[in-house]
N, C-alpha and C. Protein backbone atom coordinates (compact mmCIF):
# COMPACT_ATOMS: atom_id res chain seq x y z
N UNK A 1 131.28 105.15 98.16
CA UNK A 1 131.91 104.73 99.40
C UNK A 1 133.33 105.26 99.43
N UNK A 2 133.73 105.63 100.84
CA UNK A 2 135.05 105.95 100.66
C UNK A 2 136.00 105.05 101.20
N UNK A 3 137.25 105.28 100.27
CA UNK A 3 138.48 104.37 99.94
C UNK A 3 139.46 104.28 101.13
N UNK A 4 138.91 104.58 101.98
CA UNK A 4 139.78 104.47 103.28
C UNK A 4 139.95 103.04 104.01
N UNK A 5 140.21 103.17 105.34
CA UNK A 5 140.67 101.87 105.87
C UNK A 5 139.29 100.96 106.29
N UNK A 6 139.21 99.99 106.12
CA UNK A 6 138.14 98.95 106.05
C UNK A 6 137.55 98.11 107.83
N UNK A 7 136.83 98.63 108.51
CA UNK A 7 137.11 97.68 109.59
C UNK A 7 136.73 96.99 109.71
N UNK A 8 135.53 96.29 108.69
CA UNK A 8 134.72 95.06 109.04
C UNK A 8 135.27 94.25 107.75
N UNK A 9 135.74 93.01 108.02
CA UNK A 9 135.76 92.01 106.65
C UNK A 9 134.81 92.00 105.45
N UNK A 10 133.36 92.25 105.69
CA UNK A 10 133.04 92.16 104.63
C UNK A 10 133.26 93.75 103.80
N UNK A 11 133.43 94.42 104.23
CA UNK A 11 133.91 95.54 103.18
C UNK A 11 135.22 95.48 102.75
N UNK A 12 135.51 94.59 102.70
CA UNK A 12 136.69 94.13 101.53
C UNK A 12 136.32 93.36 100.59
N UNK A 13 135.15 92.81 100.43
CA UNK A 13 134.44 91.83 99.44
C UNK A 13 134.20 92.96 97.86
N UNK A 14 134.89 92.71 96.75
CA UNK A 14 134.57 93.06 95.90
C UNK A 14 132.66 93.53 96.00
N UNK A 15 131.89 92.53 96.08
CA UNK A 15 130.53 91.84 95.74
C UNK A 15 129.95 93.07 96.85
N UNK A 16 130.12 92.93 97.96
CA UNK A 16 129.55 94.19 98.81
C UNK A 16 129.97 95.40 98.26
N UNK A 17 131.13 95.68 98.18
CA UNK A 17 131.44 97.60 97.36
C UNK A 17 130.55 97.67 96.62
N UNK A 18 130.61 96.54 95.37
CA UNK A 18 129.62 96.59 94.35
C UNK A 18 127.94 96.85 94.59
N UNK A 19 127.62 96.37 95.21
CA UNK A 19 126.13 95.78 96.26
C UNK A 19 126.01 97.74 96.39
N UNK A 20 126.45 98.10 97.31
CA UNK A 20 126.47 99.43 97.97
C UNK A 20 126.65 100.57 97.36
N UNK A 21 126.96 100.70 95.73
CA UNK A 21 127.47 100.79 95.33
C UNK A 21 125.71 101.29 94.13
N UNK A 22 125.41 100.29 93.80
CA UNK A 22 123.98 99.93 93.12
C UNK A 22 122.80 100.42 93.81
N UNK A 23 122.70 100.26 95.12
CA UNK A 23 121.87 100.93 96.00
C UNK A 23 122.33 102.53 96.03
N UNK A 24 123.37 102.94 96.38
CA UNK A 24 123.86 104.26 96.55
C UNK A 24 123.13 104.79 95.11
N UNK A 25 123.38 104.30 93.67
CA UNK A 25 122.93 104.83 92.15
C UNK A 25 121.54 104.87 92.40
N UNK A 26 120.75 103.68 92.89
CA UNK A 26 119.47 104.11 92.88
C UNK A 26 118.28 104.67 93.97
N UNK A 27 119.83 105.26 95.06
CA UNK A 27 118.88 106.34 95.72
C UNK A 27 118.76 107.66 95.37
N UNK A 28 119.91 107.69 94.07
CA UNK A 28 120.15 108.74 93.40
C UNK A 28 118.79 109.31 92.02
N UNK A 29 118.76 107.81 91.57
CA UNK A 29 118.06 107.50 90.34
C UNK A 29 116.47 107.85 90.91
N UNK A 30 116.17 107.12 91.82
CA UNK A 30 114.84 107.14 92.16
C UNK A 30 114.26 108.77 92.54
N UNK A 31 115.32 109.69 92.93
CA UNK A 31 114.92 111.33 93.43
C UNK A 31 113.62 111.47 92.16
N UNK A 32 114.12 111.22 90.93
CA UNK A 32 113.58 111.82 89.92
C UNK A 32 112.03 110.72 89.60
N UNK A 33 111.62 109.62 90.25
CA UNK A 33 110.41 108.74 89.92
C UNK A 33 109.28 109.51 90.34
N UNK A 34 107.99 109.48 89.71
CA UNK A 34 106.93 110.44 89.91
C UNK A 34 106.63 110.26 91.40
N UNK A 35 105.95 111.03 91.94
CA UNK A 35 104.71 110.85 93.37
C UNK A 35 104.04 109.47 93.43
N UNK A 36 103.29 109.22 92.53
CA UNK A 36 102.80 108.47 92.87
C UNK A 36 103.27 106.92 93.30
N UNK A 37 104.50 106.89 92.83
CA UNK A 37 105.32 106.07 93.28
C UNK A 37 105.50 105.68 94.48
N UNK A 38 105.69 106.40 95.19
CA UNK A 38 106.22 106.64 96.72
C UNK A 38 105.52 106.04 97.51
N UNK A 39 104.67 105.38 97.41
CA UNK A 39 103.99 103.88 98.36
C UNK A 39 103.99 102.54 97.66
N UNK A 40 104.42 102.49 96.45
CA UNK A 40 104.22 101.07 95.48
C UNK A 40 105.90 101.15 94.91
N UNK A 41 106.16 101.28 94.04
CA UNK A 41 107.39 101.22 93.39
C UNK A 41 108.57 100.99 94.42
N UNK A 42 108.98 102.90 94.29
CA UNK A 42 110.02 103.12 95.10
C UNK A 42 110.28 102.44 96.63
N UNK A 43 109.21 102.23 97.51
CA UNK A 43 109.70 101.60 98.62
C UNK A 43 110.17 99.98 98.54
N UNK A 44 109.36 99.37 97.48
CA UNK A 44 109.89 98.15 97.18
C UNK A 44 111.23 97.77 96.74
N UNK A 45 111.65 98.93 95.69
CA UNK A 45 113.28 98.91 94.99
C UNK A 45 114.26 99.11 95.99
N UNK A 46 114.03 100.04 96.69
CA UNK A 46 114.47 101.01 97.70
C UNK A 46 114.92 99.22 98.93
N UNK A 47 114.15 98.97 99.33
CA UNK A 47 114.24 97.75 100.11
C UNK A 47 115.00 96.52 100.02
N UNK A 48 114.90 96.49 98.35
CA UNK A 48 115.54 94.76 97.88
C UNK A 48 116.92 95.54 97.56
N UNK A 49 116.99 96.65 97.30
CA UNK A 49 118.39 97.11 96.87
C UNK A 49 119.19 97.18 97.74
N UNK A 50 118.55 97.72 98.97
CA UNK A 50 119.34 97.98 100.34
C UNK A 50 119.63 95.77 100.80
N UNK A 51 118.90 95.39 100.83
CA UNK A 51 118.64 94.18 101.36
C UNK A 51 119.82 93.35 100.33
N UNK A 52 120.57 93.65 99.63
CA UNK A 52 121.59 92.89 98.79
C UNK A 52 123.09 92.94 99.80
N UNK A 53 123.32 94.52 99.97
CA UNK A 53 124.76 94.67 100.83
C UNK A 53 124.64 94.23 102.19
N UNK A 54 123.04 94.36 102.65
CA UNK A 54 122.81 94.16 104.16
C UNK A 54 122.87 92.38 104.16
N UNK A 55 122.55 91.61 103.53
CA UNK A 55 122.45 90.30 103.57
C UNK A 55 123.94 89.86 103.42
N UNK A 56 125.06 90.31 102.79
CA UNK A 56 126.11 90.20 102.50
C UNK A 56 126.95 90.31 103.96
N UNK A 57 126.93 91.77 104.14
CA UNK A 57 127.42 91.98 105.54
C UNK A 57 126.95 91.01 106.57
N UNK A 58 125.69 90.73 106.88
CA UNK A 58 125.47 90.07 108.21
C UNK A 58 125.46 88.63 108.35
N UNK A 59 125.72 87.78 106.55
CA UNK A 59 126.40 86.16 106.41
C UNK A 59 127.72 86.70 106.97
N UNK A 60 128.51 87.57 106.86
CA UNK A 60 129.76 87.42 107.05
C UNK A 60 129.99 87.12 108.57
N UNK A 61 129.16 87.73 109.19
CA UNK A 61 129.10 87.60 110.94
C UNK A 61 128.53 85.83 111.40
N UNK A 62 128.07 85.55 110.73
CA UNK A 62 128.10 84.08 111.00
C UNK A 62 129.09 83.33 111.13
N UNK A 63 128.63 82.01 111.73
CA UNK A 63 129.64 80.95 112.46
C UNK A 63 130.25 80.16 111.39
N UNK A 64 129.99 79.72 110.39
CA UNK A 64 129.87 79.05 109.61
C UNK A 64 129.86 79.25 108.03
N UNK A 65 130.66 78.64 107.29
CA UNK A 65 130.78 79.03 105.86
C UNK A 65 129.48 79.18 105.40
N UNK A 66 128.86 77.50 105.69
CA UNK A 66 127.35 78.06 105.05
C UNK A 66 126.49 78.59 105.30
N UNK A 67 126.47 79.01 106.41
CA UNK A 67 125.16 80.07 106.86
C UNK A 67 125.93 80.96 105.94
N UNK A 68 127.10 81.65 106.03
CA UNK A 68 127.61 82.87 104.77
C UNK A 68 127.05 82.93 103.55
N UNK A 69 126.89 81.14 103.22
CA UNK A 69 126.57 80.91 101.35
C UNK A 69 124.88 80.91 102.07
N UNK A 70 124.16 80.42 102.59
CA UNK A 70 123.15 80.85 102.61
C UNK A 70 122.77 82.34 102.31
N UNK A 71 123.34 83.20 103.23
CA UNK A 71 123.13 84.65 103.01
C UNK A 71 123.42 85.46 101.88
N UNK A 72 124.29 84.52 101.08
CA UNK A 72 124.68 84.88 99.87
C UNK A 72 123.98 84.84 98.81
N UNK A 73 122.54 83.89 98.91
CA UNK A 73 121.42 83.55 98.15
C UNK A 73 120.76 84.33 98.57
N UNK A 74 120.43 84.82 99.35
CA UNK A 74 119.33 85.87 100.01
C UNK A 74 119.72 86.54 99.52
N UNK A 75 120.84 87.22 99.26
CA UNK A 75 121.24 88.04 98.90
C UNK A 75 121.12 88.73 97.21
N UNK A 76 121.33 87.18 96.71
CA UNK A 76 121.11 86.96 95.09
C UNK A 76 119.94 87.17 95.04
N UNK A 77 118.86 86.56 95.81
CA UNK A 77 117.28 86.87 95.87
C UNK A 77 116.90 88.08 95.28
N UNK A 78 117.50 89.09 96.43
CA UNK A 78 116.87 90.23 96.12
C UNK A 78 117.39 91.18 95.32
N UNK A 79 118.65 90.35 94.16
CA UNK A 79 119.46 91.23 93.82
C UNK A 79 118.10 90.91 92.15
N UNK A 80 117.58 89.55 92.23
CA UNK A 80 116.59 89.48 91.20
C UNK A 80 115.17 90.41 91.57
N UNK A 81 115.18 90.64 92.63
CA UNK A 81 113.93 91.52 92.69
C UNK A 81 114.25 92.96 92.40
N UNK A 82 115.53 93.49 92.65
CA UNK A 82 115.68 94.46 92.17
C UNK A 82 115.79 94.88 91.06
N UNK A 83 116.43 93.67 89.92
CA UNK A 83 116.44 94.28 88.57
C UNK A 83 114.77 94.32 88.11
N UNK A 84 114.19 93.38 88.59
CA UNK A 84 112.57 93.51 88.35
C UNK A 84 111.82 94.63 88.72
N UNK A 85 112.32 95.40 89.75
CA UNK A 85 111.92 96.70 89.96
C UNK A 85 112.21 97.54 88.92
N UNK A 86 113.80 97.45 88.45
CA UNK A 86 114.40 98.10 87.28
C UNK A 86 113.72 98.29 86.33
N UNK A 87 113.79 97.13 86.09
CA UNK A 87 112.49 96.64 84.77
C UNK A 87 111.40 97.63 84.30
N UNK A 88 110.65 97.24 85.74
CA UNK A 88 109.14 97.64 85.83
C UNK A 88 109.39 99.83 85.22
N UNK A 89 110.34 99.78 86.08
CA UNK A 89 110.79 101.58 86.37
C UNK A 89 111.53 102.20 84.53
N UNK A 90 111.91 101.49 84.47
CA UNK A 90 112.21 101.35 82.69
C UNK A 90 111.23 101.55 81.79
N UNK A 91 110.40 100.16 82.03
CA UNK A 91 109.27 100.34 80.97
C UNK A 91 108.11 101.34 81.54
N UNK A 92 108.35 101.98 82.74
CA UNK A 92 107.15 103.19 82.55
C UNK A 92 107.96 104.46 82.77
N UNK A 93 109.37 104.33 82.23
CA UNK A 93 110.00 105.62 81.39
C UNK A 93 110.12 106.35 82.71
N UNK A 94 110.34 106.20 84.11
CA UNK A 94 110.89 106.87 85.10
C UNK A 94 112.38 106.88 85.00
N UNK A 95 113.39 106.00 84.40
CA UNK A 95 114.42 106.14 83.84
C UNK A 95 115.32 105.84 82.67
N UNK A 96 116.06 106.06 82.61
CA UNK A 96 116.95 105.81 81.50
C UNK A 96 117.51 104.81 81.53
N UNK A 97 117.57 103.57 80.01
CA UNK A 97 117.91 102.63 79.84
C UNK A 97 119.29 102.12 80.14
N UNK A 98 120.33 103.94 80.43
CA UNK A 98 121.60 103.30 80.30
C UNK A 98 121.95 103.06 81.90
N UNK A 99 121.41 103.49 82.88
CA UNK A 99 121.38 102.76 83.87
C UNK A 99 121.44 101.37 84.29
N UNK A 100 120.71 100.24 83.33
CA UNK A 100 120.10 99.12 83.17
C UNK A 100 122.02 98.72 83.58
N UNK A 101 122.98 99.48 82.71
CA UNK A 101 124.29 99.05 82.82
C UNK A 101 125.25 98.26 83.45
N UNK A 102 124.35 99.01 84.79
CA UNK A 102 125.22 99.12 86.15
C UNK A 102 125.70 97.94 86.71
């Protein structure tokens, strides 16, 4: 992401850069996952990864603190489905462990 001027509030949130940040690595990471992937795996990772910064951003547009902290669990949701994608993409050696890092 670039370091320029910010116009929406939630891209000042540490937690979103970060979010966007993880998705951006594993649209990078995933180029290299086999074919057969590409209807099972990858669209699933691909989805919950994107679905972490997007849930972040659109609590922020809410009326209300807690609809925000609601969205903020949704958010956590899929931030557990994504390392489970990780997981899965790990143990059948489509990538490298030091990713797991991130």
């Amino acid at each position: 992401m670039k370091k320029e001027s910010k116009v929406f509030g939630f891209e000042k949130l540490v937690v979103w850069q970060k979010s966007i940040d993880l998705a951006d690595t594993i649209y990078e990471v995933t180029k290299s996952f086999p074919r057969k992937e590409s209807h099972i795996l990858l669209p699933q990772l691909l989805r919950s990864s994107n679905s972490i910064p997007a849930n972040i951003a659109e609590g922020s547009f809410r009326r209300s603190k807690k609809e925000f902290i609601q969205f903020l669990y949704i958010a956590k949701g899929s931030l557990g489905e994504t390392i489970t994608y990780l997981e899965l993409a790990l143990r059948q050696r489509y990538m490298d462990k030091l990713f797991m890092k991130i």
